[in-house]
PDB file of N, CA and C in Angstrom:
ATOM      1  N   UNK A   1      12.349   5.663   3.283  1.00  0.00           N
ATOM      2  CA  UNK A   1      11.152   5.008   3.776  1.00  0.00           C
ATOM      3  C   UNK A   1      10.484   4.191   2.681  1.00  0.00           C
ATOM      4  N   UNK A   2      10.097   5.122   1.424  1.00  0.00           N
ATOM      5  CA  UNK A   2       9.560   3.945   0.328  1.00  0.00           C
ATOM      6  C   UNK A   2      10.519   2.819   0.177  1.00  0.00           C
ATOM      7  N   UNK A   3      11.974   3.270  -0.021  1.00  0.00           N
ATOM      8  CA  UNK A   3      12.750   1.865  -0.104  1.00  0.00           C
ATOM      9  C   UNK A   3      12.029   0.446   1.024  1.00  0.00           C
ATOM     10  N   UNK A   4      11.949   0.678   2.055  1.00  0.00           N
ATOM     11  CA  UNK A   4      12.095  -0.167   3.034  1.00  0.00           C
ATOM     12  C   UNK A   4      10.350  -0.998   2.749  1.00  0.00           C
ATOM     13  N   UNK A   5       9.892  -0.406   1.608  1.00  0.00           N
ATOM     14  CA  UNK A   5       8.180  -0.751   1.541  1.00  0.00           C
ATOM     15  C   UNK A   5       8.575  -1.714   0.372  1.00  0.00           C
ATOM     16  N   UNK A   6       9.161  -1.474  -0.728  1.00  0.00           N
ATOM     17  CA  UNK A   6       9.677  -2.816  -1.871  1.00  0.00           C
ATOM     18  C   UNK A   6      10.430  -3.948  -1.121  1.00  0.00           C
ATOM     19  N   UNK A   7      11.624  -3.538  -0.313  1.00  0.00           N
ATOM     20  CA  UNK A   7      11.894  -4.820   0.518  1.00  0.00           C
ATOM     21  C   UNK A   7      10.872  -5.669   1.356  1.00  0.00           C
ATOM     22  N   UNK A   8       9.673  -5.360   1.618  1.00  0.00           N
ATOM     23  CA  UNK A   8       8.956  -6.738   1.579  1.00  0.00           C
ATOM     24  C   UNK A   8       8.177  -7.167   0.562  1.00  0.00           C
ATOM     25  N   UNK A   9       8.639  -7.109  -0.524  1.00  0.00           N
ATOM     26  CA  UNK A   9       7.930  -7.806  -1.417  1.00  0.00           C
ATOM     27  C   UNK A   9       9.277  -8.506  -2.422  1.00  0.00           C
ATOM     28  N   UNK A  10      10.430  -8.395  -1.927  1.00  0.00           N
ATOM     29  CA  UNK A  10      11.564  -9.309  -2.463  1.00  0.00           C
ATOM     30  C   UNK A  10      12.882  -8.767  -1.816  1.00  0.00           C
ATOM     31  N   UNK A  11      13.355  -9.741  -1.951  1.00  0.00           N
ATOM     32  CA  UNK A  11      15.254  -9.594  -0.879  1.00  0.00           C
ATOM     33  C   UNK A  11      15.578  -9.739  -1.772  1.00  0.00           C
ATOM     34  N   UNK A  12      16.788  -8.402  -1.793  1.00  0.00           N
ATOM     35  CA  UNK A  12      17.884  -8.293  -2.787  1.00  0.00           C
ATOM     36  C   UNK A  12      17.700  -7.371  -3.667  1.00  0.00           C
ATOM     37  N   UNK A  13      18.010  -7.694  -5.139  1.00  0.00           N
ATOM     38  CA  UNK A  13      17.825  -7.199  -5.716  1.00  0.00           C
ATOM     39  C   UNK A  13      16.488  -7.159  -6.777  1.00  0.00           C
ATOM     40  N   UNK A  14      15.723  -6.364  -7.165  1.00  0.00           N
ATOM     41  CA  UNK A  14      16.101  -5.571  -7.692  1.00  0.00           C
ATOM     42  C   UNK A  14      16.065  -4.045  -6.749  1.00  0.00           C
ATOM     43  N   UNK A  15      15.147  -4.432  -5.361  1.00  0.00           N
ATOM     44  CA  UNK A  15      14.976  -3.958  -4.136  1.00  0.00           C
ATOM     45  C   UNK A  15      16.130  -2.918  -3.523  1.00  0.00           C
ATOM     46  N   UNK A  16      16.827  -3.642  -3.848  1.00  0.00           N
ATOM     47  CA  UNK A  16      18.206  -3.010  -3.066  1.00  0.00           C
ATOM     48  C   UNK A  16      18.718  -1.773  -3.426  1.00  0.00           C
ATOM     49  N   UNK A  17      18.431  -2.051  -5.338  1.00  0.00           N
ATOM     50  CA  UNK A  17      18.778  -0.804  -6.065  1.00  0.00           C
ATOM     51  C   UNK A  17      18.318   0.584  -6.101  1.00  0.00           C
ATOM     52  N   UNK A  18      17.404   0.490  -5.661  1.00  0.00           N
ATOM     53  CA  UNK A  18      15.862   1.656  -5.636  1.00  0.00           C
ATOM     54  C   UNK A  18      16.384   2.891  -5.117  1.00  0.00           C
ATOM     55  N   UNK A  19      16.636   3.833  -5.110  1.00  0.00           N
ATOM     56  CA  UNK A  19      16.699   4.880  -4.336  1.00  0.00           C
ATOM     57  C   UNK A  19      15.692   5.903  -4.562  1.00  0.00           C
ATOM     58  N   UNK A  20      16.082   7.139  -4.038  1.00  0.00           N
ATOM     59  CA  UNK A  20      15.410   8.060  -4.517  1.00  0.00           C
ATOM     60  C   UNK A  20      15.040   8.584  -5.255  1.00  0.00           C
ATOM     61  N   UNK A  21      15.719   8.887  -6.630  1.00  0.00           N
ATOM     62  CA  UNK A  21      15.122   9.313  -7.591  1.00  0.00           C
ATOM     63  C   UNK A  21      14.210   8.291  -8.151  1.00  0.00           C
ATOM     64  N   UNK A  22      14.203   7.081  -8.276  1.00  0.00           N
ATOM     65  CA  UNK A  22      13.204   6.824  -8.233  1.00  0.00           C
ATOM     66  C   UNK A  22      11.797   6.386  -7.662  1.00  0.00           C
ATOM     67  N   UNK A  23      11.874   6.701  -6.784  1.00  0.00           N
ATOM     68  CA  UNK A  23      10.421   6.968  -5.558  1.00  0.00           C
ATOM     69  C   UNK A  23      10.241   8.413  -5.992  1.00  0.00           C
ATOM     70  N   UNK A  24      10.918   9.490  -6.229  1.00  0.00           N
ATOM     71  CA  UNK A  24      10.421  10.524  -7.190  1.00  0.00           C
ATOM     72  C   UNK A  24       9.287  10.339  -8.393  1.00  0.00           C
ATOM     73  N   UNK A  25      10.167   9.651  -9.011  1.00  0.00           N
ATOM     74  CA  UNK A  25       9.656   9.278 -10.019  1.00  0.00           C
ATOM     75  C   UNK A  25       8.005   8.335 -10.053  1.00  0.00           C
ATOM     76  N   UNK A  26       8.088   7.332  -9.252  1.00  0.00           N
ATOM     77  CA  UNK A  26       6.717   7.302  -8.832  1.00  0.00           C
ATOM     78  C   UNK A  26       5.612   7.695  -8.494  1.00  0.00           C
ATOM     79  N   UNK A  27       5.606   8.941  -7.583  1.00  0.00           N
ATOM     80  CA  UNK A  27       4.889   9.425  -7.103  1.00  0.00           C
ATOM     81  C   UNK A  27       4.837  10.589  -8.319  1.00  0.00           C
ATOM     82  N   UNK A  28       6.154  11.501  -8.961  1.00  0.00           N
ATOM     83  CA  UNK A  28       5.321  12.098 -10.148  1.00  0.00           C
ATOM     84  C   UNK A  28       4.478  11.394 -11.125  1.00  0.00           C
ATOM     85  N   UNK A  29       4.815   9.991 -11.416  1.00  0.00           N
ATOM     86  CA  UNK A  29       3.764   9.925 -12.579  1.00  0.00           C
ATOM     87  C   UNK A  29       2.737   9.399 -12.370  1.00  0.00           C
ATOM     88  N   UNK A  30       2.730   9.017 -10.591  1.00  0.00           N
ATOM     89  CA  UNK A  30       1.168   8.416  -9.735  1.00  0.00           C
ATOM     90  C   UNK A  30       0.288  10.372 -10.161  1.00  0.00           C
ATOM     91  N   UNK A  31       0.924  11.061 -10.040  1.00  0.00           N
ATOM     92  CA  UNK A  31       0.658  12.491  -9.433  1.00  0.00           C
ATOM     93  C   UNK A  31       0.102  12.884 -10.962  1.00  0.00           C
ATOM     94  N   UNK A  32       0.282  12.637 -12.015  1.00  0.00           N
ATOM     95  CA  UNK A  32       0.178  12.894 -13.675  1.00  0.00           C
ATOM     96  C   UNK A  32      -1.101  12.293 -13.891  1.00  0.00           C
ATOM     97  N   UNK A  33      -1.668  11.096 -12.984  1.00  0.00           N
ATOM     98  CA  UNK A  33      -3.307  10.673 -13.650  1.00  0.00           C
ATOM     99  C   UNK A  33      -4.239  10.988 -12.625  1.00  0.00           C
ATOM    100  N   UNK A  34      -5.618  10.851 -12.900  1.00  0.00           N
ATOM    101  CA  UNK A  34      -6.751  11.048 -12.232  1.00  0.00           C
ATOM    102  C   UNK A  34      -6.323   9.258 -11.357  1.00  0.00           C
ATOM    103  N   UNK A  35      -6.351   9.326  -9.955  1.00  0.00           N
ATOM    104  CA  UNK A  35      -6.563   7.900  -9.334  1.00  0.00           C
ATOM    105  C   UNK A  35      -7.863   8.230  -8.494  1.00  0.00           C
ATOM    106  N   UNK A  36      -7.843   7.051  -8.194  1.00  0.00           N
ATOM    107  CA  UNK A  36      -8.835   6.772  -6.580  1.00  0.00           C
ATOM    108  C   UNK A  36      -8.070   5.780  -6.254  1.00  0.00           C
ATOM    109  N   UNK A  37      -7.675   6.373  -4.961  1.00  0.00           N
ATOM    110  CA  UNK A  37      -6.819   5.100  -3.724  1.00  0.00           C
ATOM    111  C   UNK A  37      -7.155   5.067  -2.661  1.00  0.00           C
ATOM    112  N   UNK A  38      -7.232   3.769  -2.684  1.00  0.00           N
ATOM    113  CA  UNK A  38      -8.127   3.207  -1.540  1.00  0.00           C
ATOM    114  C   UNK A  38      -7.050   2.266  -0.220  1.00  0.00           C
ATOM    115  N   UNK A  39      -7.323   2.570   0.648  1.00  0.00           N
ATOM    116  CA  UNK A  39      -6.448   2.038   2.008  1.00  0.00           C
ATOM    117  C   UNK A  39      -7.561   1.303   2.705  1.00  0.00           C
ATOM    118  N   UNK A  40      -7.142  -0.255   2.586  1.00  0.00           N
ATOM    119  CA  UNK A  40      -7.779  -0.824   3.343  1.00  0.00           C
ATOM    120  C   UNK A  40      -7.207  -0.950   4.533  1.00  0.00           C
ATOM    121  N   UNK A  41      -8.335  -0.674   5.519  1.00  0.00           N
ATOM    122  CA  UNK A  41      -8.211  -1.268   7.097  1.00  0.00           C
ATOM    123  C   UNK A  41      -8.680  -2.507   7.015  1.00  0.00           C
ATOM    124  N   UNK A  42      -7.377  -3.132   7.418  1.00  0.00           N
ATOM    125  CA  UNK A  42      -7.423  -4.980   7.721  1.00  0.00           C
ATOM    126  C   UNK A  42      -8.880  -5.339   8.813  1.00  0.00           C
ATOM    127  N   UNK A  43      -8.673  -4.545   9.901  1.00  0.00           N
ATOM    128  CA  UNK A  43      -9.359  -4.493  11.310  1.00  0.00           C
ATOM    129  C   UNK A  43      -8.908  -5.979  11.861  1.00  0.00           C
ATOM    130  N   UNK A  44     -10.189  -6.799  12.150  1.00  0.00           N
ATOM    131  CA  UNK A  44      -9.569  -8.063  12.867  1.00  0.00           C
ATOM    132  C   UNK A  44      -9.695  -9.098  12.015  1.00  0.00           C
ATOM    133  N   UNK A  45      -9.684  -8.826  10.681  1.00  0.00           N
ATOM    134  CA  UNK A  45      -9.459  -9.670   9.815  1.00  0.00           C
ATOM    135  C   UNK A  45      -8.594 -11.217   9.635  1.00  0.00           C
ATOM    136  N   UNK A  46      -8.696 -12.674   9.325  1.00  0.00           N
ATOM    137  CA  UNK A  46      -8.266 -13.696   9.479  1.00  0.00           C
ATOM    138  C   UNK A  46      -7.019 -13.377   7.913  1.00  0.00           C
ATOM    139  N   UNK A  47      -5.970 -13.133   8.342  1.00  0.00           N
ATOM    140  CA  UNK A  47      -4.629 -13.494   7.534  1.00  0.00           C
ATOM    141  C   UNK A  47      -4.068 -14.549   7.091  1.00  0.00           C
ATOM    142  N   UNK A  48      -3.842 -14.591   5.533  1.00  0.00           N
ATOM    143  CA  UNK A  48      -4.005 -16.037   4.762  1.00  0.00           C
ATOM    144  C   UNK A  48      -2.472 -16.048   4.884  1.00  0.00           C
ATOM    145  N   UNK A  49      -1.528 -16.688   5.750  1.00  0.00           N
ATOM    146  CA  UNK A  49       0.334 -16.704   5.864  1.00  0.00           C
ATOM    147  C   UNK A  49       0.479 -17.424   4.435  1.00  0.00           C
ATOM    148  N   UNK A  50      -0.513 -18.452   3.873  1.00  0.00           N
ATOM    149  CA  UNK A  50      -0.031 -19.642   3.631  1.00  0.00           C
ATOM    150  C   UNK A  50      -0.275 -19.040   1.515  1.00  0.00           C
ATOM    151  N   UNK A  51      -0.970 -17.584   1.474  1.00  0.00           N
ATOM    152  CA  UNK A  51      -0.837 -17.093  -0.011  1.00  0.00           C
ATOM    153  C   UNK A  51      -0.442 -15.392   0.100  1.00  0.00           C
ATOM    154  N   UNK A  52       0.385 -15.462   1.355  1.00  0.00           N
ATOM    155  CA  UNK A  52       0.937 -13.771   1.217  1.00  0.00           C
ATOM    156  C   UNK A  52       2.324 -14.253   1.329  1.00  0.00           C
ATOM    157  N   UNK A  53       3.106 -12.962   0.958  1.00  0.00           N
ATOM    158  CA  UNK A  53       4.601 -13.123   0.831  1.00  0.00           C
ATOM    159  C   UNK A  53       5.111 -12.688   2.442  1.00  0.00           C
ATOM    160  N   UNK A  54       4.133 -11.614   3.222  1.00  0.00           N
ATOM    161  CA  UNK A  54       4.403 -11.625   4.614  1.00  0.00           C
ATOM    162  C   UNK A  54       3.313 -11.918   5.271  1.00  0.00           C
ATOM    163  N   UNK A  55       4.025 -12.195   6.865  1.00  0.00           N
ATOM    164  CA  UNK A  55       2.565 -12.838   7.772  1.00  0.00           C
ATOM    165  C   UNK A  55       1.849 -11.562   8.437  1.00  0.00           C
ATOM    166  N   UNK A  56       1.407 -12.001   8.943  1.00  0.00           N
ATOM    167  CA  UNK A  56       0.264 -10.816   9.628  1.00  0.00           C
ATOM    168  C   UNK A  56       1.124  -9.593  10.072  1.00  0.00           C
ATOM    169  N   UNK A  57       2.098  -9.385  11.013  1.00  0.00           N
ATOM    170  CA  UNK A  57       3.116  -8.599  11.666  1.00  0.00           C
ATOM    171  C   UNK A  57       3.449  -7.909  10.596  1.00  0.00           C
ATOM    172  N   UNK A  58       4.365  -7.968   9.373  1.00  0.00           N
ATOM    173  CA  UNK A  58       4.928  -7.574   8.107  1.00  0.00           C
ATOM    174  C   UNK A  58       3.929  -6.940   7.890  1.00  0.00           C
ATOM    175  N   UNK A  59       2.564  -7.823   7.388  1.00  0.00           N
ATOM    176  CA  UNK A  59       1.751  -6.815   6.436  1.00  0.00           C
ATOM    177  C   UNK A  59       0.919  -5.461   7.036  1.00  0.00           C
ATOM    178  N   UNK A  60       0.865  -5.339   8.892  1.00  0.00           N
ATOM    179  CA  UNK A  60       0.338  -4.278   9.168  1.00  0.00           C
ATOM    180  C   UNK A  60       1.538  -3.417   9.264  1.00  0.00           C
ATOM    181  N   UNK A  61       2.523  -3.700   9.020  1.00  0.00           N
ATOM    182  CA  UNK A  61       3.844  -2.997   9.203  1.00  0.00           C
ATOM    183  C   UNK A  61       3.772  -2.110   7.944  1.00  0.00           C
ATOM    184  N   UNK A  62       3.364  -2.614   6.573  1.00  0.00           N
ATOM    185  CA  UNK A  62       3.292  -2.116   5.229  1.00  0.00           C
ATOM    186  C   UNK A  62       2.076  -1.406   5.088  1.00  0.00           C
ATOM    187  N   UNK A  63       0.862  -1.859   5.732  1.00  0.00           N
ATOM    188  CA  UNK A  63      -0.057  -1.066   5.879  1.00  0.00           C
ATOM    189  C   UNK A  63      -0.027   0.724   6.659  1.00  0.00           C
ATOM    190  N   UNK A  64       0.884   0.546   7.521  1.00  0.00           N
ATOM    191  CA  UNK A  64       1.297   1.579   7.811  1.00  0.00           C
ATOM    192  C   UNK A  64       2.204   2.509   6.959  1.00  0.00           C
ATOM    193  N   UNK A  65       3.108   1.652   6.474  1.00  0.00           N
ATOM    194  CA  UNK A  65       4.178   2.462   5.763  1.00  0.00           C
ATOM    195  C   UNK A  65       3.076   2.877   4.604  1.00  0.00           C
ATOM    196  N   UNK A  66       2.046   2.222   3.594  1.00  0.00           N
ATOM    197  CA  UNK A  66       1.272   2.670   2.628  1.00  0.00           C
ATOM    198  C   UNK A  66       0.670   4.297   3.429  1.00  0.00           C
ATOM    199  N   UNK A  67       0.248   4.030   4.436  1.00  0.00           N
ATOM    200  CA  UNK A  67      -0.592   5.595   5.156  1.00  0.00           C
ATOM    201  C   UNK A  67       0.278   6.547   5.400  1.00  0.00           C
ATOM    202  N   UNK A  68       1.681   6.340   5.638  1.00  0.00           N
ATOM    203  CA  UNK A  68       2.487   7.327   5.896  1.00  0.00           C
ATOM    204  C   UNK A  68       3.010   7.955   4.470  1.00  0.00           C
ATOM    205  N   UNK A  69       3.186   6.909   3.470  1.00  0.00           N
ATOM    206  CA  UNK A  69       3.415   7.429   1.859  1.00  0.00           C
ATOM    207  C   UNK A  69       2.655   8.312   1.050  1.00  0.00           C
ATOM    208  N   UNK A  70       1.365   8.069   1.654  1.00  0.00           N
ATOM    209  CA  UNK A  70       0.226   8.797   1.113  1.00  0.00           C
ATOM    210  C   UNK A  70      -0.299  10.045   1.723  1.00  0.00           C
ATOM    211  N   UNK A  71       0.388  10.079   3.013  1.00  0.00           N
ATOM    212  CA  UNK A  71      -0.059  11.063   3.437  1.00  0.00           C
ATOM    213  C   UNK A  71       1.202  12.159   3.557  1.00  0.00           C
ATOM    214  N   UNK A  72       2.467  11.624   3.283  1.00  0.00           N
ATOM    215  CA  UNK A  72       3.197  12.543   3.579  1.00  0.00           C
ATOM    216  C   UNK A  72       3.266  13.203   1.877  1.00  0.00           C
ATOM    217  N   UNK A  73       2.990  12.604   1.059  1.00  0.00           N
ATOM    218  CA  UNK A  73       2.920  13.360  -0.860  1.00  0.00           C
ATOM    219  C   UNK A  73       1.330  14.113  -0.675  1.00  0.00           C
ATOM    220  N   UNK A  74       1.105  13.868   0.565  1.00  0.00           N
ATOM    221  CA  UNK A  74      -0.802  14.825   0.060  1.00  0.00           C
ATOM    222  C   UNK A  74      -1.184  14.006  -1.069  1.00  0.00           C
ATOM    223  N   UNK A  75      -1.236  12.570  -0.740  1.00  0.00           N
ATOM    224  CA  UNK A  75      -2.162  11.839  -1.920  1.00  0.00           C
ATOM    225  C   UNK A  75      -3.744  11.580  -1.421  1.00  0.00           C
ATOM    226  N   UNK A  76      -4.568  11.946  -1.821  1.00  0.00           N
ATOM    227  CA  UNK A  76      -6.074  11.432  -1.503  1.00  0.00           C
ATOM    228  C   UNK A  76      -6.276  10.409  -1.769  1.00  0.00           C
ATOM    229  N   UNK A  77      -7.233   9.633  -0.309  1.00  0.00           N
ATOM    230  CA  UNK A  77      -7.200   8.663  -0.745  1.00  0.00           C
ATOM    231  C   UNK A  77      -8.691   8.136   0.308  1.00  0.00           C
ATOM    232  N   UNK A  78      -9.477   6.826   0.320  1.00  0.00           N
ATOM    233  CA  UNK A  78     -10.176   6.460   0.681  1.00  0.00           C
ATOM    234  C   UNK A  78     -10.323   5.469   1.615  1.00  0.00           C
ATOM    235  N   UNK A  79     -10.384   5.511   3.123  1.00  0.00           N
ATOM    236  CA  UNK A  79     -10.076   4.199   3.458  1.00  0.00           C
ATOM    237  C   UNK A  79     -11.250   3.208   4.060  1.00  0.00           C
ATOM    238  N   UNK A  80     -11.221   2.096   3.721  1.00  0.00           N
ATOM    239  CA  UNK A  80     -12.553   1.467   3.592  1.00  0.00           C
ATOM    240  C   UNK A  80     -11.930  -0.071   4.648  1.00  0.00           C
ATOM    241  N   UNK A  81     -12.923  -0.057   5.052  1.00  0.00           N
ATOM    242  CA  UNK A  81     -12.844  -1.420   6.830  1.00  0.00           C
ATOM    243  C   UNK A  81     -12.821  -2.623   5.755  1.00  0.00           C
ATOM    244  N   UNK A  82     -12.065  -3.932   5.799  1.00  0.00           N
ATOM    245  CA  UNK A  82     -12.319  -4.778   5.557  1.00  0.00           C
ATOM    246  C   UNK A  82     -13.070  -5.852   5.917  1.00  0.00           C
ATOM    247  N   UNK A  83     -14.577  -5.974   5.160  1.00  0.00           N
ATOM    248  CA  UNK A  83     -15.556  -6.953   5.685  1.00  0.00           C
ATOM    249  C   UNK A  83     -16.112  -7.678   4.679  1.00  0.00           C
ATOM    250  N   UNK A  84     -17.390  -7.768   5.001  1.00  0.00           N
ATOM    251  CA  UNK A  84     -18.240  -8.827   3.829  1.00  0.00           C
ATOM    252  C   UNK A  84     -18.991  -7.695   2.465  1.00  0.00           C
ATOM    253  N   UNK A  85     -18.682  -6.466   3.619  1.00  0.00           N
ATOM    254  CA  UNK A  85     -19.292  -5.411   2.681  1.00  0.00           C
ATOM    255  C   UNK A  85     -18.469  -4.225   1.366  1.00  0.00           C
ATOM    256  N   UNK A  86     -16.503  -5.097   1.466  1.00  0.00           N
ATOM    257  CA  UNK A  86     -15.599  -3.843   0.902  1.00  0.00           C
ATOM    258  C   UNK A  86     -16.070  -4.154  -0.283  1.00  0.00           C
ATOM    259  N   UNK A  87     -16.336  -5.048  -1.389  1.00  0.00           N
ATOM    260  CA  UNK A  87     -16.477  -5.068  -2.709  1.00  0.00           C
ATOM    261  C   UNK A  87     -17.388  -3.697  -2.805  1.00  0.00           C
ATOM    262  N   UNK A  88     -18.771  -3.347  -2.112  1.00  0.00           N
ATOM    263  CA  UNK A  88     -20.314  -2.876  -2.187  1.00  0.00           C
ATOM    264  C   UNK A  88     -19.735  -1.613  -2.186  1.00  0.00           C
ATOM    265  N   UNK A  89     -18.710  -1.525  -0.829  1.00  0.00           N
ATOM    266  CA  UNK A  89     -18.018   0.267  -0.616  1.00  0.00           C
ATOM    267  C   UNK A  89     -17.267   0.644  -1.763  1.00  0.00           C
ATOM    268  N   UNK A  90     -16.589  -0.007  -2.267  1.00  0.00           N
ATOM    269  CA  UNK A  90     -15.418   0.203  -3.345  1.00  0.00           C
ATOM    270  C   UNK A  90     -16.324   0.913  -4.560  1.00  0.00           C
ATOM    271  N   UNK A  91     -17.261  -0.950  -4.958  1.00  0.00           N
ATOM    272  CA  UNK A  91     -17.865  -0.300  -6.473  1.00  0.00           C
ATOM    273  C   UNK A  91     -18.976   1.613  -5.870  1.00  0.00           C
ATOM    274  N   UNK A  92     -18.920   1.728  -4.732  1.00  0.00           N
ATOM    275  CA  UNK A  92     -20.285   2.837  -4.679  1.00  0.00           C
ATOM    276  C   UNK A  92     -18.995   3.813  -4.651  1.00  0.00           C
ATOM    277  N   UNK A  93     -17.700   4.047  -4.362  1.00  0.00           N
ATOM    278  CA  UNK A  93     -16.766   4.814  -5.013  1.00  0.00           C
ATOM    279  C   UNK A  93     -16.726   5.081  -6.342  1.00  0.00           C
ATOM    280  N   UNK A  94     -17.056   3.891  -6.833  1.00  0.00           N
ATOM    281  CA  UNK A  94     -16.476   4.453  -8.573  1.00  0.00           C
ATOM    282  C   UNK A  94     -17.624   4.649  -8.962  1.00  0.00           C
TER     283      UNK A  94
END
């Protein structure tokens, strides 16, 4: 499943190579620091095609796969609506 989350962000290689041990490896040394992660909800947000690498379809596709990654390692995390107000929510997180 993490594999299939680097393939949209490049075809081929170095994508292709990825397996499991290292998506292990990620998540132990995500798992080694203090984070705060934050999951934005797009909601009905206007999608820029023309400065993302996927269009709207792709990126709620990855948005999902991010919630299923995080929730299946028991990662905590924060999820905040995307509006005029996420900068205000974010900084009152930290």
């Amino acid at each position: 499943m993490i594999h299939q989350f680097y393939t949209y962000y490049t075809k081929g290689y170095p994508a292709e190579y990825y397996r499991q041990p290292f998506h292990d490896l990620v998540v132990d040394l995500h798992n080694q620091y203090d984070s705060l992660n934050i999951l934005l909800d797009r909601g009905e947000s206007v999608h820029n095609d023309d400065e993302r690498f996927q269009d709207l379809e792709e990126s709620i596709v990855i948005d999902k796969l991010c919630k299923t990654i995080l929730d299946k390692h028991d990662i905590p995390y924060h999820t905040i609506k995307v509006d005029k107000n996420t900068v205000k929510k974010i900084m009152k997180l930290l």
